[in-house]
C-alpha atoms as a PDB file:
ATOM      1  CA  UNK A   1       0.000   0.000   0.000  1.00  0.00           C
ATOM      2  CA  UNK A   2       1.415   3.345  -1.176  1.00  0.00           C
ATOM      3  CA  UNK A   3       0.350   6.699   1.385  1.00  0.00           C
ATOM      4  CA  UNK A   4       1.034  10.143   0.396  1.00  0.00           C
ATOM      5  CA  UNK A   5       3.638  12.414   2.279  1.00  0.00           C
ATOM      6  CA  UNK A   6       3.542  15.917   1.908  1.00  0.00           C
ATOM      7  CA  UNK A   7       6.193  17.675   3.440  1.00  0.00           C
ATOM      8  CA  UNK A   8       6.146  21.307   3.557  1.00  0.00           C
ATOM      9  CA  UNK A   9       8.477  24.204   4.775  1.00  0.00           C
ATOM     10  CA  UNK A  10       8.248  25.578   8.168  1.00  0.00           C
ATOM     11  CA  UNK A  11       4.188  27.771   8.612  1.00  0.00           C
ATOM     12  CA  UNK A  12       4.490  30.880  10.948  1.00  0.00           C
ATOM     13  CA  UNK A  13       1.011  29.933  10.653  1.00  0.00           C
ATOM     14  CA  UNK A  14       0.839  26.848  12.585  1.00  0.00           C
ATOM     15  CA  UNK A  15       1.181  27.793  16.039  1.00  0.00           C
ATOM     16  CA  UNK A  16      -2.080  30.364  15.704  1.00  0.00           C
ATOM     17  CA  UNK A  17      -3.809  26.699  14.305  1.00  0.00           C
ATOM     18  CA  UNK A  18      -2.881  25.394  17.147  1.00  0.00           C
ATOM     19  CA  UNK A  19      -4.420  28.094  19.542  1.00  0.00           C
ATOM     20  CA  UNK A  20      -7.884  27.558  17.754  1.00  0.00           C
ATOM     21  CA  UNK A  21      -7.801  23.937  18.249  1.00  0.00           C
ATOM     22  CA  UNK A  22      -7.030  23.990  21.672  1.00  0.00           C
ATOM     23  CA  UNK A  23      -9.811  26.428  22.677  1.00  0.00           C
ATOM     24  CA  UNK A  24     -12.025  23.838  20.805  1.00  0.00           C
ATOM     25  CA  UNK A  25     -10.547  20.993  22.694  1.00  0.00           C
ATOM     26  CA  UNK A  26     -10.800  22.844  26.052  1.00  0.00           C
ATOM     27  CA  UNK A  27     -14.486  23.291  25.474  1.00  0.00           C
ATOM     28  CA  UNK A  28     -14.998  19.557  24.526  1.00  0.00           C
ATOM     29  CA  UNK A  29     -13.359  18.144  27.444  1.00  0.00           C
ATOM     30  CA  UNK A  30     -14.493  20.202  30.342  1.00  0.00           C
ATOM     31  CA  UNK A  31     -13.409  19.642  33.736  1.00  0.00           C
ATOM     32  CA  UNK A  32     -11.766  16.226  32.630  1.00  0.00           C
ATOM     33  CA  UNK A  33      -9.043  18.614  30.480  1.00  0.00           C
ATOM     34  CA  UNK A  34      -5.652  19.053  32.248  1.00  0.00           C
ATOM     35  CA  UNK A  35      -3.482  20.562  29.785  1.00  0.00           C
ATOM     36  CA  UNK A  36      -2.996  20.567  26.490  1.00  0.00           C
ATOM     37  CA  UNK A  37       0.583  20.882  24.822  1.00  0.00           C
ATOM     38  CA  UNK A  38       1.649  21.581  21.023  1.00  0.00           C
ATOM     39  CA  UNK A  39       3.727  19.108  20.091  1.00  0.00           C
ATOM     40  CA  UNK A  40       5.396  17.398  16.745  1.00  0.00           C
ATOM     41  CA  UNK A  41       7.456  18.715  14.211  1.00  0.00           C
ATOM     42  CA  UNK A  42       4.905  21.920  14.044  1.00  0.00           C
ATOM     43  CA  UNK A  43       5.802  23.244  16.965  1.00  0.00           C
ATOM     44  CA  UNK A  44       9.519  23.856  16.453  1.00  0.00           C
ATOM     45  CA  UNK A  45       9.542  26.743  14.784  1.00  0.00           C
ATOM     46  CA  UNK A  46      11.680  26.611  11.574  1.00  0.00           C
ATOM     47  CA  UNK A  47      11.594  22.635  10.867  1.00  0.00           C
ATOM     48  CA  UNK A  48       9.966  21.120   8.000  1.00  0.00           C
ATOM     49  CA  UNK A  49       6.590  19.320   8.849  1.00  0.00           C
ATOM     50  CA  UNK A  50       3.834  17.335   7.296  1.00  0.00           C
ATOM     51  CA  UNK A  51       1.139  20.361   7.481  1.00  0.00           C
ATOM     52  CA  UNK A  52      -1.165  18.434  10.600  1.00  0.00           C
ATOM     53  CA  UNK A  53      -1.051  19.772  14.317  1.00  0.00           C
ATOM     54  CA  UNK A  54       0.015  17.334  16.396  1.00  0.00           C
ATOM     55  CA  UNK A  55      -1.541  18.258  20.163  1.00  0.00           C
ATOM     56  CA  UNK A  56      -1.123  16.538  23.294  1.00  0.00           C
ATOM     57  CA  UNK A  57      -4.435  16.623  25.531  1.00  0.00           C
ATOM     58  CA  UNK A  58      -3.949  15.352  28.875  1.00  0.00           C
ATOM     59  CA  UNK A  59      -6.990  14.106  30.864  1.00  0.00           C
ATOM     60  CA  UNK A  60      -8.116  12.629  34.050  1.00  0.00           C
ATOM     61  CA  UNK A  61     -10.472  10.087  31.932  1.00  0.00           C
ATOM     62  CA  UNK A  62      -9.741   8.875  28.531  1.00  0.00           C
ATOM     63  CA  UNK A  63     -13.369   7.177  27.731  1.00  0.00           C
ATOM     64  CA  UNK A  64     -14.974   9.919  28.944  1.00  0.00           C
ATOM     65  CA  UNK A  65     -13.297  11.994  26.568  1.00  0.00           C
ATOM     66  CA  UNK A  66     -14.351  10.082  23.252  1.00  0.00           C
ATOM     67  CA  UNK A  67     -17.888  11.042  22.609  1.00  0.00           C
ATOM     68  CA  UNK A  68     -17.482  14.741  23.746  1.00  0.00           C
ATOM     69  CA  UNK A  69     -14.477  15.063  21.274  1.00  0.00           C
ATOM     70  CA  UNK A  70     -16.539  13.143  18.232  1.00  0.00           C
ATOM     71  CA  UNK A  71     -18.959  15.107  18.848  1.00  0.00           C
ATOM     72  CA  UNK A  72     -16.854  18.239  18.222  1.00  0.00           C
ATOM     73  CA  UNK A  73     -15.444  16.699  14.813  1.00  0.00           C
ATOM     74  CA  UNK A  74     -13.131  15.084  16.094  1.00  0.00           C
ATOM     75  CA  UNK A  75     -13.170  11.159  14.961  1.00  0.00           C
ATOM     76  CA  UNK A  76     -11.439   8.205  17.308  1.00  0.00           C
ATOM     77  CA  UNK A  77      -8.401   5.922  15.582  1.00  0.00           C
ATOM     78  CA  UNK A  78      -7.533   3.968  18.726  1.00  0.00           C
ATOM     79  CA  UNK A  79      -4.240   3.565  20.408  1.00  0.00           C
ATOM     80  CA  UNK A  80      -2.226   3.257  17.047  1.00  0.00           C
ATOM     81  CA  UNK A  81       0.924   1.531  18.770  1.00  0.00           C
ATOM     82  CA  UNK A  82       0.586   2.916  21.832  1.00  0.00           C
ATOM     83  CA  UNK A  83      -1.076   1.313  24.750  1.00  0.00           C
ATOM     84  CA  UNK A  84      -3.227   3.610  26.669  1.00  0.00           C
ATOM     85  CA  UNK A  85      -3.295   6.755  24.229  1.00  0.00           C
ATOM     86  CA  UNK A  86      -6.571   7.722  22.831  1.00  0.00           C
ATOM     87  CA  UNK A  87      -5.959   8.592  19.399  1.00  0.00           C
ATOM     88  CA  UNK A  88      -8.203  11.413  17.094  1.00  0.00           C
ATOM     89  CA  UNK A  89      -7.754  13.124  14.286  1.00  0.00           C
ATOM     90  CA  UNK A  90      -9.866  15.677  12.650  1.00  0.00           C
ATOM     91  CA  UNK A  91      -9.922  16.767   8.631  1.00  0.00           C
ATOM     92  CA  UNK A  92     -11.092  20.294   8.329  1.00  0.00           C
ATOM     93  CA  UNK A  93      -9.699  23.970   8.355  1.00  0.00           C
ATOM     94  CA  UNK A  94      -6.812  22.340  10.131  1.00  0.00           C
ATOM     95  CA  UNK A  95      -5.267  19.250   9.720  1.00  0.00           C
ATOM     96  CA  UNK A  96      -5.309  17.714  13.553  1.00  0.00           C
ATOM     97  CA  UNK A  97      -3.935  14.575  15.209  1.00  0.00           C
ATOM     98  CA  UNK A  98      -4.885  14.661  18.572  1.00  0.00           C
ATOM     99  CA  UNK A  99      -2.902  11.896  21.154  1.00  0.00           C
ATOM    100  CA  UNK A 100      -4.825  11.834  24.628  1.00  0.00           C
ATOM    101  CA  UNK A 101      -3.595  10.739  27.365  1.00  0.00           C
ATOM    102  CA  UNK A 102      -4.274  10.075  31.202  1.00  0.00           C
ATOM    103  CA  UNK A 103      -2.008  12.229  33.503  1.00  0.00           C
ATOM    104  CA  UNK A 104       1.015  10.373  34.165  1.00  0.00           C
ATOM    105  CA  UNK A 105       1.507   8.766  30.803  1.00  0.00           C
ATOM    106  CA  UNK A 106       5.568   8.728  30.021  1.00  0.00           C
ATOM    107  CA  UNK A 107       4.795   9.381  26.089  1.00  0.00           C
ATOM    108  CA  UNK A 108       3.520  12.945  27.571  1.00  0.00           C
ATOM    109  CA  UNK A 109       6.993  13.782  28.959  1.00  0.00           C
ATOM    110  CA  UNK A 110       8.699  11.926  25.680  1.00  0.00           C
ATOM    111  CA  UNK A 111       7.016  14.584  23.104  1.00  0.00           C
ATOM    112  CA  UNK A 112       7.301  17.707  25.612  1.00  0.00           C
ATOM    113  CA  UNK A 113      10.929  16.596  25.853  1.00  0.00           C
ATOM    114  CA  UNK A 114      11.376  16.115  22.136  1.00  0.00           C
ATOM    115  CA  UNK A 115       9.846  18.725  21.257  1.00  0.00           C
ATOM    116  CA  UNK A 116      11.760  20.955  23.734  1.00  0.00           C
ATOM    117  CA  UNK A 117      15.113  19.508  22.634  1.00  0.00           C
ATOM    118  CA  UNK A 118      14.319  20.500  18.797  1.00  0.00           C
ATOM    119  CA  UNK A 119      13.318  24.090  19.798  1.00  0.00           C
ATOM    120  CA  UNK A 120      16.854  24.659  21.677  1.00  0.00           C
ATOM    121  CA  UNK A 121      19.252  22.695  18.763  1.00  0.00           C
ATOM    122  CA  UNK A 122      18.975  24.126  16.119  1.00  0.00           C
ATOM    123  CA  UNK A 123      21.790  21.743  14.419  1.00  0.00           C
ATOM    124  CA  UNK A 124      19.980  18.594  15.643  1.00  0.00           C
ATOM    125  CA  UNK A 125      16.350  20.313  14.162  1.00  0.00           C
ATOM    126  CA  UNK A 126      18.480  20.864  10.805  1.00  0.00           C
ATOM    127  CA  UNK A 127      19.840  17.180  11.140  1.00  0.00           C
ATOM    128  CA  UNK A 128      16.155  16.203  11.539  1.00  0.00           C
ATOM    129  CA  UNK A 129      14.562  18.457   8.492  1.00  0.00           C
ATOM    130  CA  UNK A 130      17.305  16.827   6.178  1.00  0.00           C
ATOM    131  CA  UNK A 131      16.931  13.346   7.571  1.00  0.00           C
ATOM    132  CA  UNK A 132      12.902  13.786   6.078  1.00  0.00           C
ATOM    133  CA  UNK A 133      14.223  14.777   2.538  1.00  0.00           C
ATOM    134  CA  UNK A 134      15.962  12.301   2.409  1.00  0.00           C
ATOM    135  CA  UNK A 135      13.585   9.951   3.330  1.00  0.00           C
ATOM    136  CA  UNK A 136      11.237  11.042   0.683  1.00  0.00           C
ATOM    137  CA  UNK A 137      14.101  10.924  -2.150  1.00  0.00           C
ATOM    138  CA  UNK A 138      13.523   6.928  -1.624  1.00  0.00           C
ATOM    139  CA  UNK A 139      10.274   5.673  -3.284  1.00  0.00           C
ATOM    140  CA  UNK A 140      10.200   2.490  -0.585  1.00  0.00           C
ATOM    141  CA  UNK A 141       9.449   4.977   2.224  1.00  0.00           C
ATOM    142  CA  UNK A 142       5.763   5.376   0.981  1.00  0.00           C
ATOM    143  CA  UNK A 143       5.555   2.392   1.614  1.00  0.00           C
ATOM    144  CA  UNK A 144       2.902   0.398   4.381  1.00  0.00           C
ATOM    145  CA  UNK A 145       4.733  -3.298   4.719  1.00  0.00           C
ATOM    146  CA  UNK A 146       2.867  -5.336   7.195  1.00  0.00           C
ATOM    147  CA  UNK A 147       2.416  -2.135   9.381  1.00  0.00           C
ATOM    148  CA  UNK A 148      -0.405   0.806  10.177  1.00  0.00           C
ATOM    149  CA  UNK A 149       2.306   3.596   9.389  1.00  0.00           C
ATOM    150  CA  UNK A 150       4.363   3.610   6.229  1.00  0.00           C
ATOM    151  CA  UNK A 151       8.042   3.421   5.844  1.00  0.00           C
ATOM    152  CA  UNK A 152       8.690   7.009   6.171  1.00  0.00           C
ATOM    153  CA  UNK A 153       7.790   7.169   9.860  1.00  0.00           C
ATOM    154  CA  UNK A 154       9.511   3.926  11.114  1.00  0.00           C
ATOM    155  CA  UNK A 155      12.482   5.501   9.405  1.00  0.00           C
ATOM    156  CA  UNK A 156      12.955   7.851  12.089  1.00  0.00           C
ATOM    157  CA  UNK A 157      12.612   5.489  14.563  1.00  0.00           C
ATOM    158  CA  UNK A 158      16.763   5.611  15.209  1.00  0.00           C
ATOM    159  CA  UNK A 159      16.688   9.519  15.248  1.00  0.00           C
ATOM    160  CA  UNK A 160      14.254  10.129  17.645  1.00  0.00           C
ATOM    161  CA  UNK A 161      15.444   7.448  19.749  1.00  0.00           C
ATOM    162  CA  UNK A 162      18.569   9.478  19.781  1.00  0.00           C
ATOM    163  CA  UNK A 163      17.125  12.828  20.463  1.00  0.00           C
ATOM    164  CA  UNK A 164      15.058  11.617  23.244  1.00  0.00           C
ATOM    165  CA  UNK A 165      18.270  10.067  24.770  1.00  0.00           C
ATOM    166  CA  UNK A 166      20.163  13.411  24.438  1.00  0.00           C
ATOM    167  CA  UNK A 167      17.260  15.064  26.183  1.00  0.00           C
ATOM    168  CA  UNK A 168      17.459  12.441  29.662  1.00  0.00           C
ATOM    169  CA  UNK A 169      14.195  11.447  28.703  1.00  0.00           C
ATOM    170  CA  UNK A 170      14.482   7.944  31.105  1.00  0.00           C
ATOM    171  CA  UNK A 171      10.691   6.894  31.851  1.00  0.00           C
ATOM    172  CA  UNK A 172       9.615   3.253  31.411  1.00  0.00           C
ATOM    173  CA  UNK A 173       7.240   2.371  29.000  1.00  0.00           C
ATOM    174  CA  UNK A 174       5.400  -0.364  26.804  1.00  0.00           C
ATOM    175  CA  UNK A 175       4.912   0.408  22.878  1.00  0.00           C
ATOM    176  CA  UNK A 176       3.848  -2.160  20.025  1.00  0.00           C
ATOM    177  CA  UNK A 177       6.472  -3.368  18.237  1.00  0.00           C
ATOM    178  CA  UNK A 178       6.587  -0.971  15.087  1.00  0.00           C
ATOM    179  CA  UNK A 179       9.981  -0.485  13.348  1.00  0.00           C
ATOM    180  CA  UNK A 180      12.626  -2.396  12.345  1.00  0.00           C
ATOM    181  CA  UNK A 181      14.835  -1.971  15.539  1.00  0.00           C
ATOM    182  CA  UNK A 182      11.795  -2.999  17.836  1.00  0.00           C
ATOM    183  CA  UNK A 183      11.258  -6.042  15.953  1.00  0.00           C
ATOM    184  CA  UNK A 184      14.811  -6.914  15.426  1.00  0.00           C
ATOM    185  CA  UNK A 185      14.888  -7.044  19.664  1.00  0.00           C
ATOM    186  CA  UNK A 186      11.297  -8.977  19.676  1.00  0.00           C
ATOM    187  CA  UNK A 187      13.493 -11.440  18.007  1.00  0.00           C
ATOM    188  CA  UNK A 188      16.505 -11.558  19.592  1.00  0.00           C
ATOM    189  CA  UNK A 189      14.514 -11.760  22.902  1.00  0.00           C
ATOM    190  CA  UNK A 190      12.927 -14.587  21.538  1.00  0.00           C
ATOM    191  CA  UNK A 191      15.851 -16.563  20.229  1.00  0.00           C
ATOM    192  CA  UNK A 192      18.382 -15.856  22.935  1.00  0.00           C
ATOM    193  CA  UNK A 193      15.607 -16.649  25.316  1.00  0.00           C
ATOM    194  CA  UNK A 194      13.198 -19.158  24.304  1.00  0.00           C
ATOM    195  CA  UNK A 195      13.656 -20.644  20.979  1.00  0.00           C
ATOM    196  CA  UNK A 196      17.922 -20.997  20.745  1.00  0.00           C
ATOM    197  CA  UNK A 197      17.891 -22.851  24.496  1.00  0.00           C
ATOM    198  CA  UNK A 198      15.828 -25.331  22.569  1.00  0.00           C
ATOM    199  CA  UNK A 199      17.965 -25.912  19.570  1.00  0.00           C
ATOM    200  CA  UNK A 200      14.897 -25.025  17.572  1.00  0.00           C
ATOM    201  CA  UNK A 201      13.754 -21.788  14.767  1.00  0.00           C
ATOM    202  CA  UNK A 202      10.890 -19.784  16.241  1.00  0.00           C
ATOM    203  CA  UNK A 203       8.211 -21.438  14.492  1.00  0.00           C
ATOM    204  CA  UNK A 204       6.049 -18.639  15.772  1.00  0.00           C
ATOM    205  CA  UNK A 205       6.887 -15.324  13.125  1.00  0.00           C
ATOM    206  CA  UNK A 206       3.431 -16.199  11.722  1.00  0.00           C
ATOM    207  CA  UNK A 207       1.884 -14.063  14.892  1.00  0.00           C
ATOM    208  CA  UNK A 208       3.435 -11.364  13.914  1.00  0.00           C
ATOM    209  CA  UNK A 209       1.232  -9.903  11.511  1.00  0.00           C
ATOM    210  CA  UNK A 210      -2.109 -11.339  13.544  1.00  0.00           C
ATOM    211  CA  UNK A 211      -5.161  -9.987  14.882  1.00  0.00           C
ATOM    212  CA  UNK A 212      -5.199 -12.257  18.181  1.00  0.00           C
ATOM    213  CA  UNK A 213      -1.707 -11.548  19.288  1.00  0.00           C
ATOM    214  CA  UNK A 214       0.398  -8.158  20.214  1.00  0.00           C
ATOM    215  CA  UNK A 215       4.128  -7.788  21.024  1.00  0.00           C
ATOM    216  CA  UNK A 216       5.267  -5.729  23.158  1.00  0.00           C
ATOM    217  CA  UNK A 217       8.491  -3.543  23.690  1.00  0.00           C
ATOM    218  CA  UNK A 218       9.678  -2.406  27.293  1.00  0.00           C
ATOM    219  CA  UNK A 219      11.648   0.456  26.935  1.00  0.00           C
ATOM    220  CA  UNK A 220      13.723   2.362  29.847  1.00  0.00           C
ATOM    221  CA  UNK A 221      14.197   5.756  28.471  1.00  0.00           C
ATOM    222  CA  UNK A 222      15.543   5.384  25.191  1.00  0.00           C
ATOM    223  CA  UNK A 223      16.589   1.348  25.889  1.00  0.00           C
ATOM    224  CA  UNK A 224      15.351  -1.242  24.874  1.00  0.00           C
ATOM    225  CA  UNK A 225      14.779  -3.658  27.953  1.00  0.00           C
ATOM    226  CA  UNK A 226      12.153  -6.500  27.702  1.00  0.00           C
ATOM    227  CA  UNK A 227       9.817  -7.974  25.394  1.00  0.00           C
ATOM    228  CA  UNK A 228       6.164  -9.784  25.607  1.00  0.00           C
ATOM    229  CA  UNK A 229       4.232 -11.694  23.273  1.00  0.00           C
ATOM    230  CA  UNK A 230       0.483 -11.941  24.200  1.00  0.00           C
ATOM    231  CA  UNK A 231      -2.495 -13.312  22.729  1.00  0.00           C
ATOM    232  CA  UNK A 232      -5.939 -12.362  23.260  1.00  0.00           C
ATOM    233  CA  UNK A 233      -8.671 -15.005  23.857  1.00  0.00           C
ATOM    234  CA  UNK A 234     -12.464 -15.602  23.844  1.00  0.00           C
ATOM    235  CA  UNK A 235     -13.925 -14.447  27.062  1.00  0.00           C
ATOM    236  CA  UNK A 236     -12.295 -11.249  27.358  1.00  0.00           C
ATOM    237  CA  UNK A 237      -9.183 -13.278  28.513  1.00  0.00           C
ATOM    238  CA  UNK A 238      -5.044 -13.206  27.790  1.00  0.00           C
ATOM    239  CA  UNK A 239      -2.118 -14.744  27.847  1.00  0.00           C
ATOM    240  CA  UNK A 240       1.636 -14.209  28.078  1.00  0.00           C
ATOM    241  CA  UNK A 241       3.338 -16.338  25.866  1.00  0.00           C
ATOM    242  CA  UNK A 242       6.665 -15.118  26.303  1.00  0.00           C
ATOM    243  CA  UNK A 243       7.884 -12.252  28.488  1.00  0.00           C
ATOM    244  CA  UNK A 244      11.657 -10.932  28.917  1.00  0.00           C
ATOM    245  CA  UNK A 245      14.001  -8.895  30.694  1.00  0.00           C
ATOM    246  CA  UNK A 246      17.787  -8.342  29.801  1.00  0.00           C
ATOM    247  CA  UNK A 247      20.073  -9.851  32.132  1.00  0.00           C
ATOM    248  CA  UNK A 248      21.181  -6.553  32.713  1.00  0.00           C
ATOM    249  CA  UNK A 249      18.322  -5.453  34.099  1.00  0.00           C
ATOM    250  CA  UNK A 250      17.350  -7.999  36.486  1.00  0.00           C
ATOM    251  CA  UNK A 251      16.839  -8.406  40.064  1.00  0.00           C
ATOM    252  CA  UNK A 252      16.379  -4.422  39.654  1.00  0.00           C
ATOM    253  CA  UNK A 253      11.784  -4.593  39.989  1.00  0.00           C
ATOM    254  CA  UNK A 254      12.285  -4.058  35.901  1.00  0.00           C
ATOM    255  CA  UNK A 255      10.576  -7.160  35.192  1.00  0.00           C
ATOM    256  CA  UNK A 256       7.755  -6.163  37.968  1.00  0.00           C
ATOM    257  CA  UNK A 257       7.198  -2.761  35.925  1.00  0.00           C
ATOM    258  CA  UNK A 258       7.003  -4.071  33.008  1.00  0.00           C
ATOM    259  CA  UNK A 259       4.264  -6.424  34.359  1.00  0.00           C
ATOM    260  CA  UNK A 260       2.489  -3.920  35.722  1.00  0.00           C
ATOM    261  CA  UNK A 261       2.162  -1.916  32.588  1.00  0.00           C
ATOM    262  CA  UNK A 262       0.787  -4.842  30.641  1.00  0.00           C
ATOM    263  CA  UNK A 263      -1.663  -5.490  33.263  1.00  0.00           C
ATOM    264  CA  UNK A 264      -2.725  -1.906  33.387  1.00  0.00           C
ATOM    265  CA  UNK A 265      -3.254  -1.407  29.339  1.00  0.00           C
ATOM    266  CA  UNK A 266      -5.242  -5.327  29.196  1.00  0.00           C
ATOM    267  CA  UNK A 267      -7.034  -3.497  31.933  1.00  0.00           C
ATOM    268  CA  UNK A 268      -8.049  -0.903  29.750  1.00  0.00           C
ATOM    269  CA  UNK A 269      -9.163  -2.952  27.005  1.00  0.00           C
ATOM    270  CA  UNK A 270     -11.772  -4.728  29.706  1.00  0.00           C
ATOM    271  CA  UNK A 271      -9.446  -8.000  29.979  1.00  0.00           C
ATOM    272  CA  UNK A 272     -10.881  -9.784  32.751  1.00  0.00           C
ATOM    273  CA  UNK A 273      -7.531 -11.859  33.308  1.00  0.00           C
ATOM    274  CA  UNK A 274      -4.276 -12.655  32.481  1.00  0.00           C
ATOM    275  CA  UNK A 275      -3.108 -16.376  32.272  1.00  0.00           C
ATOM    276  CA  UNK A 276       0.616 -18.159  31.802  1.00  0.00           C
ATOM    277  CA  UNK A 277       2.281 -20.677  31.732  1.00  0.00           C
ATOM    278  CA  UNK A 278       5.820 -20.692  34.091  1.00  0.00           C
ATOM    279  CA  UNK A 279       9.221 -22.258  34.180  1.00  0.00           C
ATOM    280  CA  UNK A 280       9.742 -23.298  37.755  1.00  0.00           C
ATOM    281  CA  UNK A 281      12.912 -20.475  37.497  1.00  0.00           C
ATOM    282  CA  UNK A 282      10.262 -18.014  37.218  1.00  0.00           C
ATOM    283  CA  UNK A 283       7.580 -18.875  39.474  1.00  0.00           C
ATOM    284  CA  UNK A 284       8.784 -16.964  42.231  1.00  0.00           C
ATOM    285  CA  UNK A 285       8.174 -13.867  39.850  1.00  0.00           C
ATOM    286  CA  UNK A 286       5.095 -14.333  39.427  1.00  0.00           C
ATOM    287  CA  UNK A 287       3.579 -15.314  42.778  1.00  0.00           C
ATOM    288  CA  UNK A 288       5.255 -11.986  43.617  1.00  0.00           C
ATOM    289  CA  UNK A 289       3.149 -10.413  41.103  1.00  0.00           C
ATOM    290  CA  UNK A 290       0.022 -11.401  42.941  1.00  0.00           C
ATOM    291  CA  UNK A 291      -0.076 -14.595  40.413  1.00  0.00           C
ATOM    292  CA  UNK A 292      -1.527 -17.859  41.888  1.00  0.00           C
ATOM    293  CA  UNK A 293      -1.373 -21.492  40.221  1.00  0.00           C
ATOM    294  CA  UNK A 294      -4.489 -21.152  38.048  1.00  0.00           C
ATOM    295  CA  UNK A 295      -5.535 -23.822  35.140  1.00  0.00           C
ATOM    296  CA  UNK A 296      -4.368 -22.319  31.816  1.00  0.00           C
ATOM    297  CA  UNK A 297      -7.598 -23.180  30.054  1.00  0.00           C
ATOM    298  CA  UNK A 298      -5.692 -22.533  26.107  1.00  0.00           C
ATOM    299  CA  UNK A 299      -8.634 -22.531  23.486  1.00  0.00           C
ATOM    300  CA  UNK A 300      -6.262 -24.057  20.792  1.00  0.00           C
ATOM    301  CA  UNK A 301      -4.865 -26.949  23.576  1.00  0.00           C
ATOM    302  CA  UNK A 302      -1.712 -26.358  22.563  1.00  0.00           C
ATOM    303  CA  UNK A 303       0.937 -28.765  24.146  1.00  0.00           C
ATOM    304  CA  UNK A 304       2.673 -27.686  27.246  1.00  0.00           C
ATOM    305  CA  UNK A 305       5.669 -28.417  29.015  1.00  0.00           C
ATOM    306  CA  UNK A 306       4.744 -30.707  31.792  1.00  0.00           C
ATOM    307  CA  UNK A 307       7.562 -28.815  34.251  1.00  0.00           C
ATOM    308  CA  UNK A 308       5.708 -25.523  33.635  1.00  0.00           C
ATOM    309  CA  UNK A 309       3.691 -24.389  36.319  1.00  0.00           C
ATOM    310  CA  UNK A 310      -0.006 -22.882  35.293  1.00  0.00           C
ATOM    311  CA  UNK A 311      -0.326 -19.599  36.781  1.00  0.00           C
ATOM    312  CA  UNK A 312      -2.922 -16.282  36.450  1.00  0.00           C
ATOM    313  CA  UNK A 313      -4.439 -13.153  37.882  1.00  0.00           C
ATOM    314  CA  UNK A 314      -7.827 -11.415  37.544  1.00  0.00           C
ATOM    315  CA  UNK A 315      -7.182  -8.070  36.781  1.00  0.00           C
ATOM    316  CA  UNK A 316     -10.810  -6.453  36.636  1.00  0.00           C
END
């Protein structure tokens, strides 16, 4: 699938857009509005954008905030690959995408810091403008390959990554895998981890690309720490097939975090509770975790390891 990019120079105009929109958000949201921040390549002034506001509304309830803000034109995408955003855009005399979130989230302080970064480096904002022509110089990065966002915006992936990590963003947080660098760590996880232990190929790269199942990246700041494969069953019900922390990282509560993140988001989406499957190694972990030996119940009675140790948690 081919999607059109239009980049344009730098609008003087854009940061009056944004002061309309936000007095429109501001009246949609009420009391449940917290702030509201301009954020994305439109609000540093002087780099080259796609011509859509990017604004950050930050709420006390996200599904409270959905039919007000549809109501006021606005129309609700979802979380695109982020757990726990409510995502909007809106088509008309401005060109909005709208990222909610619930005070606290870590992507909040990720754009602010971006964005600040940009605004105060002007060589790195430069380094970012050309970076985009670039991109667009190479027909493959209009490109959508086996992903909701085409090849031009998991190309900047690295950069950002990098900007962020000159900027001391350091919160933890859980993304869909998305680029090329998240997926290439969804598979070492799973190879160093699971798969190469066992002398055997994943034979699992098929739920990669599938409606039932979602991988996860666990990120400290800028790092790339842990990895989760989950699948979503009947009965508003889910599993964790495979979860990971780099040795690096353990014994530190990382692994706790990260399991408290996916818990919160499955909470969210109305999942009732969370089911796996342990190695007696990991056990401990788990019944830490508020986990207690619980039958694992799988739909598609999939063969288990007779050593593991069935474990879950009800969550809502």
């Amino acid at each position: 699938m081919k999607k059109n990019i239009d980049i344009t120079t730098y609008d003087p105009n854009w940061p009056d857009a944004f002061d309309k929109e936000e007095t429109l958000i501001r009246q949609a949201l009420g009391n449940n509005c917290l702030e509201i921040h301009h954020v994305g390549s439109t609000s540093v002034p002087g780099l080259s954008a796609k011509p859509k506001i990017d604004i950050i509304a930050v709420v006390k309830n996200g599904k409270e905030s959905i039919e007000p803000l549809e109501k006021s034109g606005f129309i609700y995408k979802g979380e695109w690959n982020i757990p726990c955003q409510f995502g909007f855009v809106k088509r008309a005399e401005n060109k909005v995408n709208l990222h909610l979130f619930e005070e606290g989230h870590p992507e909040i302080d990720l754009n602010l810091k971006f964005r600040d970064y940009l605004r105060t480096h002007p060589q790195d904002r430069d380094d970012y403008a050309r970076l985009k022509q670039e991109l667009l110089q190479d027909e493959s990065s209009y490109l959508k390959e086996n992903s909701r966002f085409a090849n031009y915006t998991l190309r900047k992936g690295d950069f950002i990554r990098g900007v962020l990590e000159k900027s001391g963003f350091d919160k933890m947080r859980i993304l869909k895998c998305s680029d090329n660098t998240e997926w290439a760590a969804a598979q070492h996880f799973r190879k160093i981890y699971f798969f190469a232990p066992n002398g055997i190929d994943d034979p699992y790269t098929w739920t990669f690309d599938h409606p039932d199942h979602t991988h996860l990246i666990f990120y400290h700041g800028t790092k790339i720490i842990g990895y989760t494969h989950l699948q979503f069953w009947m009965d508003q019900r889910a599993a964790i097939r495979i979860i990971a922390i780099t040795e690096a990282k353990r014994n530190q509560n990382a692994g706790s975090r990260f399991l408290a993140l996916i818990e919160a988001w499955l909470k969210k989406l109305d999942i009732k509770s969370i089911h796996a499957e342990s190695r007696q190694s990991s056990l401990t972990f788990y019944l830490k975790n508020g986990y207690t030996e619980m039958p694992f119940d799988d739909p598609e009675s999939h063969d288990s390891d007779p050593n593991d140790v069935p474990v879950g948690k009800i969550i809502h």
